[in-house]
C-alpha atoms as a PDB file:
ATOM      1  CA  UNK A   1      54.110 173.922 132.782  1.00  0.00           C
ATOM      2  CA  UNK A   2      57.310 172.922 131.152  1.00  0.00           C
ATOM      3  CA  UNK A   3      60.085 171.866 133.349  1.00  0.00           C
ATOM      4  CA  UNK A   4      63.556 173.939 133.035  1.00  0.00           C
ATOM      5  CA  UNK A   5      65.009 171.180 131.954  1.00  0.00           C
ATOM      6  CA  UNK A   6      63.246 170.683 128.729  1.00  0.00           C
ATOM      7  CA  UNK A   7      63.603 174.042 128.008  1.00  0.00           C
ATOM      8  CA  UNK A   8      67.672 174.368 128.235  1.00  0.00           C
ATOM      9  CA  UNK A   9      67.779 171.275 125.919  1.00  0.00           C
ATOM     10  CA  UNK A  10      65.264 172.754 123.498  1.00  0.00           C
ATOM     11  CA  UNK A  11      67.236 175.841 123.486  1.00  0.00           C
ATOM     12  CA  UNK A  12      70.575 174.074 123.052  1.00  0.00           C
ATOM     13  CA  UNK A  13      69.156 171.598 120.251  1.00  0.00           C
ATOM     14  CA  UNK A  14      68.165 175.264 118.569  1.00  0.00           C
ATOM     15  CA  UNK A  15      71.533 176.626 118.749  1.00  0.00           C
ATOM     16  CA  UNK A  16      73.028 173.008 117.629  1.00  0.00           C
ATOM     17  CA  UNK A  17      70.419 173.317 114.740  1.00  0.00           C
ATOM     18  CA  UNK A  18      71.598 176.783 113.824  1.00  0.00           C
ATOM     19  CA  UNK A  19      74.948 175.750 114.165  1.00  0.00           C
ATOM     20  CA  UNK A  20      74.885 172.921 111.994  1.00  0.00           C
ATOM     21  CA  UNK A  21      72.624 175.448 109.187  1.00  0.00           C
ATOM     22  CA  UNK A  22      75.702 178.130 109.041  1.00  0.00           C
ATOM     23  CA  UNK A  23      78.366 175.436 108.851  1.00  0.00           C
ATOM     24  CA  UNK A  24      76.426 173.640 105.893  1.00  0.00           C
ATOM     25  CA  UNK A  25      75.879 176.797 104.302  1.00  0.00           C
ATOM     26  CA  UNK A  26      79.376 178.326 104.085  1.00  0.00           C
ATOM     27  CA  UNK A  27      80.639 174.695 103.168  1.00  0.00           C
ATOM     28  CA  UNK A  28      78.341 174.568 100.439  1.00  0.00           C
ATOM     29  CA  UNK A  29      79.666 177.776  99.094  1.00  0.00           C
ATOM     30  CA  UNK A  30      83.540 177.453 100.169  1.00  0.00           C
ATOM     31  CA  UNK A  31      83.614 173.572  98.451  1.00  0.00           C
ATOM     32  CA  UNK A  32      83.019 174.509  94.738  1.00  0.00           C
ATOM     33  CA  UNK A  33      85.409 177.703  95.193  1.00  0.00           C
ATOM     34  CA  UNK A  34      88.015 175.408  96.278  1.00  0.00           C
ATOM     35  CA  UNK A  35      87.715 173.177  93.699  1.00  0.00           C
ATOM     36  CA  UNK A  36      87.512 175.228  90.916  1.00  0.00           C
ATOM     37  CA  UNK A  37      90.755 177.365  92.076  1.00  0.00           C
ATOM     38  CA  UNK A  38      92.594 173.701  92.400  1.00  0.00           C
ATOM     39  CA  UNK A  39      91.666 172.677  89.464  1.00  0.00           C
ATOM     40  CA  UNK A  40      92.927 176.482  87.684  1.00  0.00           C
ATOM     41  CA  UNK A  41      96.132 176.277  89.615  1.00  0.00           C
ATOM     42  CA  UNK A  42      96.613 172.622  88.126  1.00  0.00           C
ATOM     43  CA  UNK A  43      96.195 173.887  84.539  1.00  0.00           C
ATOM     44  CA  UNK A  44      98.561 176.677  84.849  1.00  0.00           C
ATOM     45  CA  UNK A  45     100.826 174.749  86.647  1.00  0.00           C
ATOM     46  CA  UNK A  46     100.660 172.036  83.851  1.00  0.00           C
ATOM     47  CA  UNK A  47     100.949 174.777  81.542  1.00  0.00           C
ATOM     48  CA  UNK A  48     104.398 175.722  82.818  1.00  0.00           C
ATOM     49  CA  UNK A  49     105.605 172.593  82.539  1.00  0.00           C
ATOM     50  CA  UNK A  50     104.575 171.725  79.107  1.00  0.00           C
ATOM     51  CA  UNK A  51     105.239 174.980  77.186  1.00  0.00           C
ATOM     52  CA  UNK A  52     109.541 175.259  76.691  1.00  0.00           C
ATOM     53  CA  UNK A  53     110.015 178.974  76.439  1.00  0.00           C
ATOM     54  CA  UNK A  54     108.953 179.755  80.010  1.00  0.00           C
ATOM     55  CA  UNK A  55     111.798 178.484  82.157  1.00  0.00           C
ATOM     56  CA  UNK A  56     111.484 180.181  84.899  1.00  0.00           C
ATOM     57  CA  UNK A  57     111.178 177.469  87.992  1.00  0.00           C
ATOM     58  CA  UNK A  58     107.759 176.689  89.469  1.00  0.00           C
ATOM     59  CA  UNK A  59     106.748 178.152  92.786  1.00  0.00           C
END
């Protein structure tokens, strides 16, 4: 028979576990969305800056 003990810490290593998966997961997926709207915002940003017939200030 398995002592109570063992069993709270298996089910709380479990829920760390499944904690750690969903966190991973949705970083994974948030990460390259981030990047690739920096890296847009950056070239139209750059964009107004370069090109003279927009003059309207940047936000």
């Amino acid at each position: 028979m398995v002592p109570a003990v063992w069993k709270i810490i298996g089910v709380l290593l479990l829920v760390v576990w499944l904690a750690f998966l969903v966190v991973g997961a949705i970083f994974k997926l948030v990460v390259p969305m981030l990047v690739a709207g920096v890296l847009i915002l950056g070239g139209v940003l750059l964009y107004r800056a370069v090109t003279e017939s927009d003059k309207t200030p940047l936000p």
